[in-house]
N, C-alpha and C. Protein backbone atom coordinates (compact mmCIF):
# COMPACT_ATOMS: atom_id res chain seq x y z
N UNK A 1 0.85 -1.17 0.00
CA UNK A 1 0.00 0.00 0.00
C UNK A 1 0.90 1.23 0.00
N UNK A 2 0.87 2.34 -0.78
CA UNK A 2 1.30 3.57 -1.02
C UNK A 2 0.99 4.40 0.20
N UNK A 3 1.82 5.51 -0.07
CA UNK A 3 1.72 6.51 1.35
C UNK A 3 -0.40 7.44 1.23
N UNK A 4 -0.34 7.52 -0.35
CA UNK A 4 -1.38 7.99 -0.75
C UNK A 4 -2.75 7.86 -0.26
N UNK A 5 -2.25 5.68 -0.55
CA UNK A 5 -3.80 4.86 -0.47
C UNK A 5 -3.61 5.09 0.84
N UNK A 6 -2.94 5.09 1.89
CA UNK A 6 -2.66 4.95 3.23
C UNK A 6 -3.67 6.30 3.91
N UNK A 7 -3.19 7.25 3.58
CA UNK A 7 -3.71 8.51 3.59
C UNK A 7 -5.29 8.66 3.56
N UNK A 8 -5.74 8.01 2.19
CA UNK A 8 -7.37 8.41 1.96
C UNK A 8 -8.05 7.15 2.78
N UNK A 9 -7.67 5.97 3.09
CA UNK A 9 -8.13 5.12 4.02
C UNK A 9 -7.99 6.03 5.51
N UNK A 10 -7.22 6.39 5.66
CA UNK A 10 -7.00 6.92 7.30
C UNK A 10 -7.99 8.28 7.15
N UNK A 11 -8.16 9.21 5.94
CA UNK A 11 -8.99 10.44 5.98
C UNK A 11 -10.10 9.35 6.54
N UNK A 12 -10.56 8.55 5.42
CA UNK A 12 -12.25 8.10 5.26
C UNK A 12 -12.67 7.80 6.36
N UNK A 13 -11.57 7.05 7.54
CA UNK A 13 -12.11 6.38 9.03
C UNK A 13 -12.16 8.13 9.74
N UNK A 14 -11.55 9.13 9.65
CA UNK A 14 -11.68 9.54 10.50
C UNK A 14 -13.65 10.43 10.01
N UNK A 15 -13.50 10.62 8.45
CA UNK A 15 -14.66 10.93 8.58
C UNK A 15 -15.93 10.59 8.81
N UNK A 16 -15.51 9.35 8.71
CA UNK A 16 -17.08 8.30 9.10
C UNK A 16 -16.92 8.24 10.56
N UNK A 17 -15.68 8.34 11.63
CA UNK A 17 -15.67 8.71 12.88
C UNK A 17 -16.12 10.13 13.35
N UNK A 18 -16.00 10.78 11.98
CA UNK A 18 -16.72 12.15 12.34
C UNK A 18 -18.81 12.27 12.90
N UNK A 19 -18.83 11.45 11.42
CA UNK A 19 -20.14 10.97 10.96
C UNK A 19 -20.87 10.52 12.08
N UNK A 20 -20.15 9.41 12.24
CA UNK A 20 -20.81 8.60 13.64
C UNK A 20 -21.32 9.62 15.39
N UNK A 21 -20.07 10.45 15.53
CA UNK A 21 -19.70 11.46 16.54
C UNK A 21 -21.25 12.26 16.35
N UNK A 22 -21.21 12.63 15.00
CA UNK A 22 -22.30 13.83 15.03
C UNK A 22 -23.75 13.50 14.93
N UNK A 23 -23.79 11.82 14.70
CA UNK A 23 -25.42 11.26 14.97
C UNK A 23 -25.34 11.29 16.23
N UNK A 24 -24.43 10.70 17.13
CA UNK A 24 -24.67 10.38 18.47
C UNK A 24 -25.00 11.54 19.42
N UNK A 25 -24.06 12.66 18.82
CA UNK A 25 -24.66 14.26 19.49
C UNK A 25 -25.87 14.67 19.42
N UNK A 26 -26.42 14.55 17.97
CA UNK A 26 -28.13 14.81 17.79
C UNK A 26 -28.89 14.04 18.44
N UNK A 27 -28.41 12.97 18.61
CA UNK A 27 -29.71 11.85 19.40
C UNK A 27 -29.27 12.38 20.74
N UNK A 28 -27.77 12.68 21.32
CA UNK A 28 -28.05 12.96 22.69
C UNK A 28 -28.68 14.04 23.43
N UNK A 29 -28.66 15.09 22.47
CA UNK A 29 -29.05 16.88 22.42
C UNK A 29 -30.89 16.05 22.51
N UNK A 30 -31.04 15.65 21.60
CA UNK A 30 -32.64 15.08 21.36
C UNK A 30 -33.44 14.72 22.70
N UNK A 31 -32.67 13.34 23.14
CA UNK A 31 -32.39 12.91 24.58
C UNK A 31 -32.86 13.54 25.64
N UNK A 32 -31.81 14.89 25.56
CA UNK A 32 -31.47 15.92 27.01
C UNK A 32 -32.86 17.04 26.69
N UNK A 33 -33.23 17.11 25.43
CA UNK A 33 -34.22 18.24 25.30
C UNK A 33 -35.72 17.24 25.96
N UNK A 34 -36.01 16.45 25.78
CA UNK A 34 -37.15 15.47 25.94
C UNK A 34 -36.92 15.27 27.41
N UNK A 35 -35.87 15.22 27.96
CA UNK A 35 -35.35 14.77 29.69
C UNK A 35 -36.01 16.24 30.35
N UNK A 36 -35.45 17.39 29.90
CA UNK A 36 -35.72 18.42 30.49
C UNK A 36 -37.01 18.92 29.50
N UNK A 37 -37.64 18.80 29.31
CA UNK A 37 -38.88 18.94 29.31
C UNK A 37 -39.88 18.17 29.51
N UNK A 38 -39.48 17.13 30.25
CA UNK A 38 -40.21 16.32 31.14
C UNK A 38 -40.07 16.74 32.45
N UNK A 39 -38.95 17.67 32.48
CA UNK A 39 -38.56 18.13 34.49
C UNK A 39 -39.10 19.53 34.30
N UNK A 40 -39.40 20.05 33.32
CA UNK A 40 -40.38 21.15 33.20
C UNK A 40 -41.77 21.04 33.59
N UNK A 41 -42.05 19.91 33.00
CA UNK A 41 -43.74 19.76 33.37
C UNK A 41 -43.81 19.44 34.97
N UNK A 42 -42.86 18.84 35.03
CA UNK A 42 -43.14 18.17 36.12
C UNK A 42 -42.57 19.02 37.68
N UNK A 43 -42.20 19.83 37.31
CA UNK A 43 -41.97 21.09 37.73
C UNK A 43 -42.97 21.94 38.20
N UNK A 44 -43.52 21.94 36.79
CA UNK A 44 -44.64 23.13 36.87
C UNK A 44 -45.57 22.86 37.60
N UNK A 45 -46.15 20.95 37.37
CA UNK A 45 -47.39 20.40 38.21
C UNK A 45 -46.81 20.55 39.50
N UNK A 46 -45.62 20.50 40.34
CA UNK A 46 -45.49 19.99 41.10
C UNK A 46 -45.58 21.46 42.42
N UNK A 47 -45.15 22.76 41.34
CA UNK A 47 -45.78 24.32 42.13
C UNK A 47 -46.92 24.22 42.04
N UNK A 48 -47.76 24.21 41.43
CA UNK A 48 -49.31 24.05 40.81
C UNK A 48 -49.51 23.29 42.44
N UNK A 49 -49.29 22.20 42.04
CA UNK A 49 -50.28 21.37 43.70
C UNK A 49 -49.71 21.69 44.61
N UNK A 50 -48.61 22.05 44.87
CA UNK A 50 -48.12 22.70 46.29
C UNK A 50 -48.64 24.36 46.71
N UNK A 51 -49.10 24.73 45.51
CA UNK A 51 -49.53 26.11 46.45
C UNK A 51 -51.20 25.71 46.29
N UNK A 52 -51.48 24.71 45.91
CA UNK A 52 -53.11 24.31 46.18
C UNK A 52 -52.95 23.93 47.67
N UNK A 53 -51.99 22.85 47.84
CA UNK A 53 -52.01 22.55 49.24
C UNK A 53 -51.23 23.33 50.14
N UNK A 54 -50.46 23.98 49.77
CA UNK A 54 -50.14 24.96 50.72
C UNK A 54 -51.37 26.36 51.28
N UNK A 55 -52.28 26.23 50.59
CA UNK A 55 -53.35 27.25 50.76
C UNK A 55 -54.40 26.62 51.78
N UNK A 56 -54.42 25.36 51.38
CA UNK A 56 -55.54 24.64 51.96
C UNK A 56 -54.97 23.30 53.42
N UNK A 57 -54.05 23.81 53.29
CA UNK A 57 -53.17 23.04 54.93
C UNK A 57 -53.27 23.52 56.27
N UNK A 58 -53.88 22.07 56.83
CA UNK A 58 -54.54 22.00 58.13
C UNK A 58 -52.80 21.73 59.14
N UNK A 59 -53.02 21.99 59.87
CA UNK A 59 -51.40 22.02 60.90
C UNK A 59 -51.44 20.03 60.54
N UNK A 60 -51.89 19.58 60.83
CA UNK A 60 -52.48 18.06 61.11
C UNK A 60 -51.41 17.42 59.78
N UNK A 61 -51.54 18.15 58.98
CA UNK A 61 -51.15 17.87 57.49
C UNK A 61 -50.13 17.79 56.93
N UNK A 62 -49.28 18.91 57.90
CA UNK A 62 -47.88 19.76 57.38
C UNK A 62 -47.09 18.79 57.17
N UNK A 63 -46.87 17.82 58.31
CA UNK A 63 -45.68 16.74 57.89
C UNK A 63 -45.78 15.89 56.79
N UNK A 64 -47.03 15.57 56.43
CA UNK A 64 -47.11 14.62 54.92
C UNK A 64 -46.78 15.46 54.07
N UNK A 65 -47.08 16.65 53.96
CA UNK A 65 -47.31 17.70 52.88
C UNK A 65 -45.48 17.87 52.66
N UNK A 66 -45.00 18.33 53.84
CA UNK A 66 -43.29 18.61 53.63
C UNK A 66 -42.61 17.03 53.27
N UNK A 67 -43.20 16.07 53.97
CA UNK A 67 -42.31 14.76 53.21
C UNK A 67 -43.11 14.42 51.78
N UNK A 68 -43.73 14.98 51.03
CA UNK A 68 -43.70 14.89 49.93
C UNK A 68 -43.31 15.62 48.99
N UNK A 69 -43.32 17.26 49.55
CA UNK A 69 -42.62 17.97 48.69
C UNK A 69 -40.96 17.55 48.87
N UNK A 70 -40.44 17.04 49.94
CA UNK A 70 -39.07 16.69 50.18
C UNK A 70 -38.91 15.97 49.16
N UNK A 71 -39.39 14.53 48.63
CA UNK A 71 -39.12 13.79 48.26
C UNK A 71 -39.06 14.10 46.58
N UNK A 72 -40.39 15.34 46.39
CA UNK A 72 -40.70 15.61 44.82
C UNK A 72 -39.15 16.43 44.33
N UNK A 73 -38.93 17.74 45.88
CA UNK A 73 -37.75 18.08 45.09
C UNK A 73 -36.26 17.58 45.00
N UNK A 74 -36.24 16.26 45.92
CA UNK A 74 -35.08 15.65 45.68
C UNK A 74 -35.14 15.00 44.19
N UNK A 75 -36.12 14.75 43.83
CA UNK A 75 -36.89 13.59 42.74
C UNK A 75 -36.22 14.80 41.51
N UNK A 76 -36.38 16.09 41.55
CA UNK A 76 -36.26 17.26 40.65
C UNK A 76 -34.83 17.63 40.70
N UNK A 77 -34.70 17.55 41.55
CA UNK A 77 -32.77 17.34 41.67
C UNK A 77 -31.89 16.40 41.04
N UNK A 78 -32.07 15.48 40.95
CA UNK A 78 -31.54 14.86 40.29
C UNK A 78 -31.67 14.01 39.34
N UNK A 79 -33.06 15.07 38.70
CA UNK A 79 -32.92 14.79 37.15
C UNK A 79 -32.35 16.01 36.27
N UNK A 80 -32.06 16.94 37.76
CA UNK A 80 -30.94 17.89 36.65
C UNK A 80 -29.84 17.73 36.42
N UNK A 81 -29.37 17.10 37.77
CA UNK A 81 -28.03 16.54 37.83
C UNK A 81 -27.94 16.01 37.12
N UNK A 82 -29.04 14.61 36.37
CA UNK A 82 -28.42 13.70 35.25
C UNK A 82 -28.01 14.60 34.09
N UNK A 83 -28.85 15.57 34.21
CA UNK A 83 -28.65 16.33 32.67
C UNK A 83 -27.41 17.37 32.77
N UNK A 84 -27.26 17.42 33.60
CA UNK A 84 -26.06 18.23 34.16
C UNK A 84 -25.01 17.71 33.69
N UNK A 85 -24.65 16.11 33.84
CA UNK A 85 -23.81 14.94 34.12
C UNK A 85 -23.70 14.92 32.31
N UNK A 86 -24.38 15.44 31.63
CA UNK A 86 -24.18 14.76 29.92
C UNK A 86 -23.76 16.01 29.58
N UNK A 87 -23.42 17.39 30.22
CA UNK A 87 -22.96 18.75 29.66
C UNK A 87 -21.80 17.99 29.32
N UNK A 88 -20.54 18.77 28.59
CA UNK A 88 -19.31 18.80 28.58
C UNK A 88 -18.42 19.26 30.00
């Protein structure tokens, strides 16, 4: 094999390594947009019923009410973190 053929074999892998690189970015960008706009909604419902029940909370109540919002915004935490975790 020539220095030439050597050459356009080694271009072609790196561009189809290019190729490959830049599907896997679109599907992951795709991914992260669908992830966080699922922690949007779920976001939004999750102020939505807390100032319903925060309006309408009996003392009797408070502790279920705070161990569920505890748990919703740990739950919201670290689905940013995952998305956090796929930045550069």
């Amino acid at each position: 094999m020539d220095l030439k053929q050597k050459l356009e074999e080694e271009w072609a892998q790196l561009e189809t390594l290019r190729d490959e690189l830049g599907v896997k970015l679109s599907l992951a960008k795709a991914d992260a947009k669908d992830e966080i706009s699922a922690l949007q909604t779920k976001l939004d419902e999750a102020r939505s019923k807390l100032k319903n029940q925060l309006e309408n909370l009996a003392d009797s109540s408070r502790e279920t009410t705070e161990e569920v919002t505890t748990n919703l915004v740990s739950e919201l935490k670290s689905g940013y973190a995952k998305l956090r975790g796929l930045l550069p």
